[in-house]
C-alpha atoms as a PDB file:
ATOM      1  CA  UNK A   1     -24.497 -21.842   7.976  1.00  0.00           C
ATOM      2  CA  UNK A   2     -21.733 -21.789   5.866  1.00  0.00           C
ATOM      3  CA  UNK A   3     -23.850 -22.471   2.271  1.00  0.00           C
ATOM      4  CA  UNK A   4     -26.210 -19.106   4.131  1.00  0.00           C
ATOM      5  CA  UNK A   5     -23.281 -17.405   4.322  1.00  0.00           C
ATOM      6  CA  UNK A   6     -22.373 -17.788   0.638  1.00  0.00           C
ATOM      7  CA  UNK A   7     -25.460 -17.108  -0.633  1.00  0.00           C
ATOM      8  CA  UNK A   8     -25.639 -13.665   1.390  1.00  0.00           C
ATOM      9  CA  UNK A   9     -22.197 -12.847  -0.342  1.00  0.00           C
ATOM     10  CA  UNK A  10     -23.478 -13.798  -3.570  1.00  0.00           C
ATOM     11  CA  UNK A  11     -26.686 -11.588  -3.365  1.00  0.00           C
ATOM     12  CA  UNK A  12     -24.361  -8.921  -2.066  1.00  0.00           C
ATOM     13  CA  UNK A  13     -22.379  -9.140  -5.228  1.00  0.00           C
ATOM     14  CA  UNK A  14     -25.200  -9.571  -7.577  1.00  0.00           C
ATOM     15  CA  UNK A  15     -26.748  -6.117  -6.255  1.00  0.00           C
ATOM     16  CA  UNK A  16     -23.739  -4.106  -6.184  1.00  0.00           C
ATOM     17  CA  UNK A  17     -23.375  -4.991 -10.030  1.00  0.00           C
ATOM     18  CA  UNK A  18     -27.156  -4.149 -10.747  1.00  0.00           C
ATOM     19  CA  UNK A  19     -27.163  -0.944  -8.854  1.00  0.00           C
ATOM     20  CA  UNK A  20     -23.879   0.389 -10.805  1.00  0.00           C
ATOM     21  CA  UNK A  21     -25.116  -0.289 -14.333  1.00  0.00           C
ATOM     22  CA  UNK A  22     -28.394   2.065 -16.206  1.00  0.00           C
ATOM     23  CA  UNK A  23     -31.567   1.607 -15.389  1.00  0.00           C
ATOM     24  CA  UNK A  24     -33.117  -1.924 -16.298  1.00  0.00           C
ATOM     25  CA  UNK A  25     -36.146  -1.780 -18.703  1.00  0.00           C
ATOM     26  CA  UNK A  26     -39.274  -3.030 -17.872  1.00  0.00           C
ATOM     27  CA  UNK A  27     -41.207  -2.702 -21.016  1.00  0.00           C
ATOM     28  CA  UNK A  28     -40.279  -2.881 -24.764  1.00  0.00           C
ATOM     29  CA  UNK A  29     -38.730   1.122 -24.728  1.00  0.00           C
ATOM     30  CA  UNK A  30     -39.571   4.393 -22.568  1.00  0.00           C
ATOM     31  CA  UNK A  31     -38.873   6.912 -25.005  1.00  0.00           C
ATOM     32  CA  UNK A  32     -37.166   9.987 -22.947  1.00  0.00           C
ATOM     33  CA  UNK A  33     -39.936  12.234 -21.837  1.00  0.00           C
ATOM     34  CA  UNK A  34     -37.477  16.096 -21.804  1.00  0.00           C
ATOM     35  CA  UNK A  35     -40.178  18.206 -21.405  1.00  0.00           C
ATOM     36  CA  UNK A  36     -41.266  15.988 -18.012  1.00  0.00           C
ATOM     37  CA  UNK A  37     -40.355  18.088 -14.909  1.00  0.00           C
ATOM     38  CA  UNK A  38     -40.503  14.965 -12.616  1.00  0.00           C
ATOM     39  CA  UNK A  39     -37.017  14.548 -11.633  1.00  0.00           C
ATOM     40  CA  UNK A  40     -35.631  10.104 -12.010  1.00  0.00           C
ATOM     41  CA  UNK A  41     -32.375   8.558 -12.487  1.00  0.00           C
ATOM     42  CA  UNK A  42     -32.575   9.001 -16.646  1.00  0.00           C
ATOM     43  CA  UNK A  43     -35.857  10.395 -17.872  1.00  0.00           C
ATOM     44  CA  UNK A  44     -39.471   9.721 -17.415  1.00  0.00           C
ATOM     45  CA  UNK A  45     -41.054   7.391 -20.157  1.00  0.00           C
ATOM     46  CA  UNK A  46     -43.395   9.264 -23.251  1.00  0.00           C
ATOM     47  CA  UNK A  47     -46.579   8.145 -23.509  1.00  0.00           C
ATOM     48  CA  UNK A  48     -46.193   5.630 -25.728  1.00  0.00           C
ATOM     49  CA  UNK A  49     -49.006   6.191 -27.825  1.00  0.00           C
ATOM     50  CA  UNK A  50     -47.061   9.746 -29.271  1.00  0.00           C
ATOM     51  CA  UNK A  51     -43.318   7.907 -29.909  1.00  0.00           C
ATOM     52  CA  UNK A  52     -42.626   8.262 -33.273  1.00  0.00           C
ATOM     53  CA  UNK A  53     -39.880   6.350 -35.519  1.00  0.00           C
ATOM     54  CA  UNK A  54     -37.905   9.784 -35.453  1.00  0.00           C
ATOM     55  CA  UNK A  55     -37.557   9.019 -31.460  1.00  0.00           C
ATOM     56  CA  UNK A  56     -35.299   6.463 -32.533  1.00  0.00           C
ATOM     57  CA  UNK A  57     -33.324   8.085 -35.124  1.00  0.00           C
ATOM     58  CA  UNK A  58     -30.127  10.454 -35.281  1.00  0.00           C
ATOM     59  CA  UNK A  59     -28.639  11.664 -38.662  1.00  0.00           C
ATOM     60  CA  UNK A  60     -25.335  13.359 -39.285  1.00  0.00           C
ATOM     61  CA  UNK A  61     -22.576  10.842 -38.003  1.00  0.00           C
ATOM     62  CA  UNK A  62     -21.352  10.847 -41.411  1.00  0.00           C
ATOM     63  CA  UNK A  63     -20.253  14.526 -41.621  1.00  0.00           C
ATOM     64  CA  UNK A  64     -16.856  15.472 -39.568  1.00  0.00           C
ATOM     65  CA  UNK A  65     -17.476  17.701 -36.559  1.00  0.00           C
ATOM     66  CA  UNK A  66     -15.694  21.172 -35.695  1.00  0.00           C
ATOM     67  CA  UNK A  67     -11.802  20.387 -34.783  1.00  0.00           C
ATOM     68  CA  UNK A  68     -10.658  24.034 -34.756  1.00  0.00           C
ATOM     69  CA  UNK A  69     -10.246  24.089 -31.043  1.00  0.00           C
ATOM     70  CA  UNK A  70      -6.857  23.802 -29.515  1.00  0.00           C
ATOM     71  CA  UNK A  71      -6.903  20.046 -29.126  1.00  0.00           C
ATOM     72  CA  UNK A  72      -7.646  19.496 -32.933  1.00  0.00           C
ATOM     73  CA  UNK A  73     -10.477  16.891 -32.037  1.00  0.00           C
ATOM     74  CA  UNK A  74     -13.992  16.780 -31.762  1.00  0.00           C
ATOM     75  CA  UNK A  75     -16.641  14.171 -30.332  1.00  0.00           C
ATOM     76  CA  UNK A  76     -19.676  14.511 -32.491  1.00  0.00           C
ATOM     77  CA  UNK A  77     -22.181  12.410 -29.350  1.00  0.00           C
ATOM     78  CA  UNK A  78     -25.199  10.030 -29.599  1.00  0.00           C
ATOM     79  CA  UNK A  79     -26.693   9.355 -26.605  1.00  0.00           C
ATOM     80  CA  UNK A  80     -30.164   9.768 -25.151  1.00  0.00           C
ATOM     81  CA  UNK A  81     -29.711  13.745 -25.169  1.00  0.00           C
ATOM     82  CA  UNK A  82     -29.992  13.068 -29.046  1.00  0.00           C
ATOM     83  CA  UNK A  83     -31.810  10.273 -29.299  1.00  0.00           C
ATOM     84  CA  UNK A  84     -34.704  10.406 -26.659  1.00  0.00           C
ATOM     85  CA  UNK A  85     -35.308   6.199 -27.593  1.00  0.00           C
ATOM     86  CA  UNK A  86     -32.127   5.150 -26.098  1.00  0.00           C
ATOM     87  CA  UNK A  87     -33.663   6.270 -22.721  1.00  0.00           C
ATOM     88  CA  UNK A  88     -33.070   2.956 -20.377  1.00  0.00           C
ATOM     89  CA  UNK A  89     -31.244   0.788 -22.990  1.00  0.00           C
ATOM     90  CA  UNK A  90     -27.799   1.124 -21.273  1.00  0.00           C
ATOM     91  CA  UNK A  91     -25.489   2.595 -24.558  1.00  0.00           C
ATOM     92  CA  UNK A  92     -24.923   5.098 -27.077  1.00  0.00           C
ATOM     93  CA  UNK A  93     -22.353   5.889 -29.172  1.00  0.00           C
ATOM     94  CA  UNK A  94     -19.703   9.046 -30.365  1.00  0.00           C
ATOM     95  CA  UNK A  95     -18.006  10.047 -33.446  1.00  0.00           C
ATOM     96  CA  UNK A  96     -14.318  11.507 -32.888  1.00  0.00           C
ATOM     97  CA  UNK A  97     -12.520  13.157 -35.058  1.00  0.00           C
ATOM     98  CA  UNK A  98      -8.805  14.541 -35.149  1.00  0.00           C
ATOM     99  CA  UNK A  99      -6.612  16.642 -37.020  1.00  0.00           C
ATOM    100  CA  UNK A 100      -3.010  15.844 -37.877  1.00  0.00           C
ATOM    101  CA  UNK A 101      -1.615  15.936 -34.001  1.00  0.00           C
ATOM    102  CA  UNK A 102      -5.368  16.249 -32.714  1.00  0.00           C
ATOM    103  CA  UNK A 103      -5.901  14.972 -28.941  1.00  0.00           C
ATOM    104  CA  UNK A 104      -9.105  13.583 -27.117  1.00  0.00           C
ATOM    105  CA  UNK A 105      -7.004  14.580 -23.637  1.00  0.00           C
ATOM    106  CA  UNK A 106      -6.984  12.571 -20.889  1.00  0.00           C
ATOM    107  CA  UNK A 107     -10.662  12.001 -19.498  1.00  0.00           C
ATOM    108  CA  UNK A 108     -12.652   9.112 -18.004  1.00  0.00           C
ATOM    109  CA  UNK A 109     -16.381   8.374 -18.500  1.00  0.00           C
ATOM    110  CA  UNK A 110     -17.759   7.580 -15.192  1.00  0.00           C
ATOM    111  CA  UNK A 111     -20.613   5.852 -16.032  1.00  0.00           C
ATOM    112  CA  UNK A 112     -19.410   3.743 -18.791  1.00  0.00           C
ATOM    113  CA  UNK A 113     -16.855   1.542 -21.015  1.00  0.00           C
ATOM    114  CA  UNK A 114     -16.029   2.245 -23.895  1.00  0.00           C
ATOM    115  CA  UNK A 115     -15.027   0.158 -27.353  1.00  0.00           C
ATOM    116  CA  UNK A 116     -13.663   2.532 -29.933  1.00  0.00           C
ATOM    117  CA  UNK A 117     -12.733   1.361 -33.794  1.00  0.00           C
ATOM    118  CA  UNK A 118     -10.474   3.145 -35.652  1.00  0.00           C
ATOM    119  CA  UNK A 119     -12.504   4.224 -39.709  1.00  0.00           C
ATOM    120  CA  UNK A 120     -10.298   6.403 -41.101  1.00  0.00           C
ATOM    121  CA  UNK A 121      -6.217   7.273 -40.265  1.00  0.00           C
ATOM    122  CA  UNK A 122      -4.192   6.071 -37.361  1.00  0.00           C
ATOM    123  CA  UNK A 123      -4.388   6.714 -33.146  1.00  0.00           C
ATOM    124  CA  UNK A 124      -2.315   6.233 -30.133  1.00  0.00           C
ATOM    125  CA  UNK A 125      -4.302   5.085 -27.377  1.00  0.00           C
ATOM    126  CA  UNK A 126      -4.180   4.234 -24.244  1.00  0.00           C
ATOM    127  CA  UNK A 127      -5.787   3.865 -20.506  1.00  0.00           C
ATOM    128  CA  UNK A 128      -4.186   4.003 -16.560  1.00  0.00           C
ATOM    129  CA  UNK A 129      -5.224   1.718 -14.352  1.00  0.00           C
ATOM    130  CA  UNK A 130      -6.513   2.573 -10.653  1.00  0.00           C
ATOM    131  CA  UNK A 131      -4.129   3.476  -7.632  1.00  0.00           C
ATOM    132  CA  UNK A 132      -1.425   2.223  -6.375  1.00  0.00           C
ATOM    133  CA  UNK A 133      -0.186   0.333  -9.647  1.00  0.00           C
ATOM    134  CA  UNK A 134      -1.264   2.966 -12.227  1.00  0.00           C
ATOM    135  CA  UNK A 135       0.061   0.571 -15.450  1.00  0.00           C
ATOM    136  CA  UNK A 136      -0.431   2.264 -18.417  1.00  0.00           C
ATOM    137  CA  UNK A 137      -1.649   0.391 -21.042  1.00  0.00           C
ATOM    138  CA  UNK A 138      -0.907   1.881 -24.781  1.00  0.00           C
ATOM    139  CA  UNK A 139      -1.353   0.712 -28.160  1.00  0.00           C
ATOM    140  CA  UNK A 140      -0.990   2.056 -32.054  1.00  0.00           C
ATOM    141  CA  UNK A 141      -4.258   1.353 -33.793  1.00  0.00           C
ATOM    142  CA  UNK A 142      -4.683   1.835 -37.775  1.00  0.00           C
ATOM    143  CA  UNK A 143      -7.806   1.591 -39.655  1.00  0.00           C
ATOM    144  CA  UNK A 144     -10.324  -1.511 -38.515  1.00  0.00           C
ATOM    145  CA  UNK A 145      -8.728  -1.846 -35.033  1.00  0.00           C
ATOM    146  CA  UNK A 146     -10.329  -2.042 -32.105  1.00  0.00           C
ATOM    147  CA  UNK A 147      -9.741  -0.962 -28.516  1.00  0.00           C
ATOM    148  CA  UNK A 148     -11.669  -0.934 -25.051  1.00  0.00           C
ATOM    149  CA  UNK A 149     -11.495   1.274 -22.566  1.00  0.00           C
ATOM    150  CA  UNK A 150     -12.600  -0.001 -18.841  1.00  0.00           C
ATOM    151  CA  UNK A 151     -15.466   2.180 -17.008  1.00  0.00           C
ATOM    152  CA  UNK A 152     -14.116   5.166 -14.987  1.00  0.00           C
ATOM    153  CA  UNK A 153     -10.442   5.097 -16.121  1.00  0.00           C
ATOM    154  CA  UNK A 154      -8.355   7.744 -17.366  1.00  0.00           C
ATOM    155  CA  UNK A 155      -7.729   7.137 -21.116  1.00  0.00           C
ATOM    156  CA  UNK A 156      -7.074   9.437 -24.619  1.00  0.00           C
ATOM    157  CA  UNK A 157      -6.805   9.049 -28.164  1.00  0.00           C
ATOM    158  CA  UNK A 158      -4.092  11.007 -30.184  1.00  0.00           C
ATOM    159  CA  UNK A 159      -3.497  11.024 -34.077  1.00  0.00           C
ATOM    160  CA  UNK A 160       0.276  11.312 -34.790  1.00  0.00           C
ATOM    161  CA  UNK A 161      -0.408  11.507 -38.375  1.00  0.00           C
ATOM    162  CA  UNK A 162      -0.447  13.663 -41.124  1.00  0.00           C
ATOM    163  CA  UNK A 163      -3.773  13.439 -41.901  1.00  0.00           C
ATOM    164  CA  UNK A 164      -7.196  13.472 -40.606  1.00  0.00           C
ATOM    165  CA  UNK A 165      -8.953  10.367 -38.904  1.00  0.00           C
ATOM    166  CA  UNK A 166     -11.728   9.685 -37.232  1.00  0.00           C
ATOM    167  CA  UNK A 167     -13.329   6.474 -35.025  1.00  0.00           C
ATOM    168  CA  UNK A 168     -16.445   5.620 -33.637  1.00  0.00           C
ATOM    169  CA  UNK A 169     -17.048   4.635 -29.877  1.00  0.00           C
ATOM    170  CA  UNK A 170     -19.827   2.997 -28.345  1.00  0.00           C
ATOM    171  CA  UNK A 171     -20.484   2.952 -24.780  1.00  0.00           C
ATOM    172  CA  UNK A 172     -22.671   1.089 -22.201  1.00  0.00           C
ATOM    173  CA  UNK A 173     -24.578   3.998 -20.933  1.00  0.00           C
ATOM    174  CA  UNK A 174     -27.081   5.822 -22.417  1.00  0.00           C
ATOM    175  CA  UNK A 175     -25.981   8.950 -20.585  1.00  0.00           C
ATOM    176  CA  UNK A 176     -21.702   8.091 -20.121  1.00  0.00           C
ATOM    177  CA  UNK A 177     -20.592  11.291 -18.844  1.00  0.00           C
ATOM    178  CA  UNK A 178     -17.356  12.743 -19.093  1.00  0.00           C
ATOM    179  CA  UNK A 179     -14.464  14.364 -16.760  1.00  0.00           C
ATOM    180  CA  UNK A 180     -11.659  15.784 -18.633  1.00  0.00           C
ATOM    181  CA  UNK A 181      -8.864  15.805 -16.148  1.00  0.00           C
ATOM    182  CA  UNK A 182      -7.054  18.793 -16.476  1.00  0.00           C
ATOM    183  CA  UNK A 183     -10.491  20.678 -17.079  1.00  0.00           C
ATOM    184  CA  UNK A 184     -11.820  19.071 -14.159  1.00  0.00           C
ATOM    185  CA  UNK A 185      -8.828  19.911 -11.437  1.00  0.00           C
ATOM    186  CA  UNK A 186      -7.523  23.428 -12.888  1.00  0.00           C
ATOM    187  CA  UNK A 187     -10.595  24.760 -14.428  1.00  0.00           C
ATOM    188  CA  UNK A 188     -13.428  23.776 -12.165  1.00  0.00           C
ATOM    189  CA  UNK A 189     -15.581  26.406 -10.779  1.00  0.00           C
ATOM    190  CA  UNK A 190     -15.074  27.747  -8.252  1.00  0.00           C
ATOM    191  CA  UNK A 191     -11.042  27.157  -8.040  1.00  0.00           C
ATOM    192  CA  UNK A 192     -10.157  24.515  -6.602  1.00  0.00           C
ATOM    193  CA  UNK A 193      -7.345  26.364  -3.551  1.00  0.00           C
ATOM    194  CA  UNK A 194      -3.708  26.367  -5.562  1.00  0.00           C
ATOM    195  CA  UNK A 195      -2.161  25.459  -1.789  1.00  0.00           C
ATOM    196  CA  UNK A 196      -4.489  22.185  -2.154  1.00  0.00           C
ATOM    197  CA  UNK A 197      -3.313  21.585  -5.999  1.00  0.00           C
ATOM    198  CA  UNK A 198       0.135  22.829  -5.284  1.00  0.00           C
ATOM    199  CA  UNK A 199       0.680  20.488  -2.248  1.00  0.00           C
ATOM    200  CA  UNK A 200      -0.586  17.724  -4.332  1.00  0.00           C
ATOM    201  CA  UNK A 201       1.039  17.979  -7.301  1.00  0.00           C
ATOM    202  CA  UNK A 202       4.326  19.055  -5.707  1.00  0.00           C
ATOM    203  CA  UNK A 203       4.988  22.035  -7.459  1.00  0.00           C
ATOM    204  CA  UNK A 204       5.223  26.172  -6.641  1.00  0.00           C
ATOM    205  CA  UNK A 205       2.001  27.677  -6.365  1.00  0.00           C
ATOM    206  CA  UNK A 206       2.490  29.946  -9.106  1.00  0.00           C
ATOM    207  CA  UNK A 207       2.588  27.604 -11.778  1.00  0.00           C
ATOM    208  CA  UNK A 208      -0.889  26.267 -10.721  1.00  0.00           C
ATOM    209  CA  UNK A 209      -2.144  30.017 -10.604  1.00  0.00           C
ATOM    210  CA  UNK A 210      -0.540  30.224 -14.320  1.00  0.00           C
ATOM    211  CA  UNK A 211      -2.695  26.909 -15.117  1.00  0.00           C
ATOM    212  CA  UNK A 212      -5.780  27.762 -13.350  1.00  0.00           C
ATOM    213  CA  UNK A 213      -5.735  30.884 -15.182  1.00  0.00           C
ATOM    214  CA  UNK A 214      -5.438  29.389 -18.650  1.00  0.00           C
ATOM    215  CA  UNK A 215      -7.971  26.292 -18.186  1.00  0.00           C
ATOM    216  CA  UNK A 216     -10.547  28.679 -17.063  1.00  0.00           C
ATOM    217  CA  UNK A 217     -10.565  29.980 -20.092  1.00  0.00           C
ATOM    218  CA  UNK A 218     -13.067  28.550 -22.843  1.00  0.00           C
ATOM    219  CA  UNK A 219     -11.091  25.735 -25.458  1.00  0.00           C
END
């Protein structure tokens, strides 16, 4: 009864972990189909008999992306919206890129971790672990490091340099996601109720009407 038991808890575990990770493949690739109107978790699979090489293929991560926003940053993405092969294969990648004081603000990726290298300059990084303990974990990288990012927790990169960098991150979902927090609780649409955001973050309602105000506002 006892060995039953174990196995049941086993099974249990081994099927919570397959259910939160992409879609497993079943065939060599399933090249995204976009113009399917069949609605899946990811995208139906192109005949394979059409997929070309160019299904496979992204160019342009060498050239810096836009950073005249107010964060200074931009996150130049790879994932199966760009690259239709990548459809079941679990990852995908980014290019970032900051200005002198450029942030990537505090976001999470709900669907994903994430390993980021440092190419070019210098970043401040860190992550915050889950309630109640909420340890922040922080670290200077310079050109070559590496750092990792858990699935689902809030993290950012910021260059405190004087010059430009940029890194590359790759992440184990073809699709990651993101939730920028501030966007998220002060810009969302509609409003979240400034009683509800007041109450929670302890402060006078009109400062959350001054926030909501300026995050619903484009970047």
């Amino acid at each position: 009864m006892a060995t039953e038991m174990f196995l049941l808890v086993l099974l249990a575990m081994a099927s919570s972990l397959a259910m939160a990770s992409d879609p497993s493949q079943l065939q060599d690739f399933c090249v995204a189909d976009k113009d399917s109107k069949v609605l899946v978790n990811g995208f139906v699979c192109k005949d394979p008999m059409v997929v070309k090489a160019d299904d496979f293929s992204l160019s342009g991560l060498d050239m810096p992306g836009d950073t005249g926003n107010k964060f200074g940053f931009n996150v130049t993405q790879a994932n199966v919206n760009q690259i239709p092969g990548l459809n079941t294969l679990g990852i995908s990648m980014v290019r970032i890129d900051y200005v002198p004081k450029g942030l990537n603000p505090p976001h999470t990726h709900p669907r994903a971790t994430e390993i980021l290298t440092v190419i070019e300059g210098q970043l401040l990084v860190g992550f915050v672990t889950s309630n109640t303990d909420n340890r922040l974990f922080t670290k200077m990288l310079n050109k070559g490091d590496v750092f990792v990012f858990p699935q689902g927790l809030i993290h950012f990169q910021f260059n405190p340099g004087y010059t430009n960098t940029f890194a590359i991150g790759a992440l184990s979902s073809q699709n990651p996601g993101t939730i920028t927090i501030a966007d998220a609780v002060f810009g969302s649409n509609p409003p979240i109720s400034d009683e509800i955001l007041a109450k929670a973050f302890q402060v006078d309602k009109k400062l959350i009407d001054w926030l909501q105000a300026e995050f619903s506002k484009k970047n």
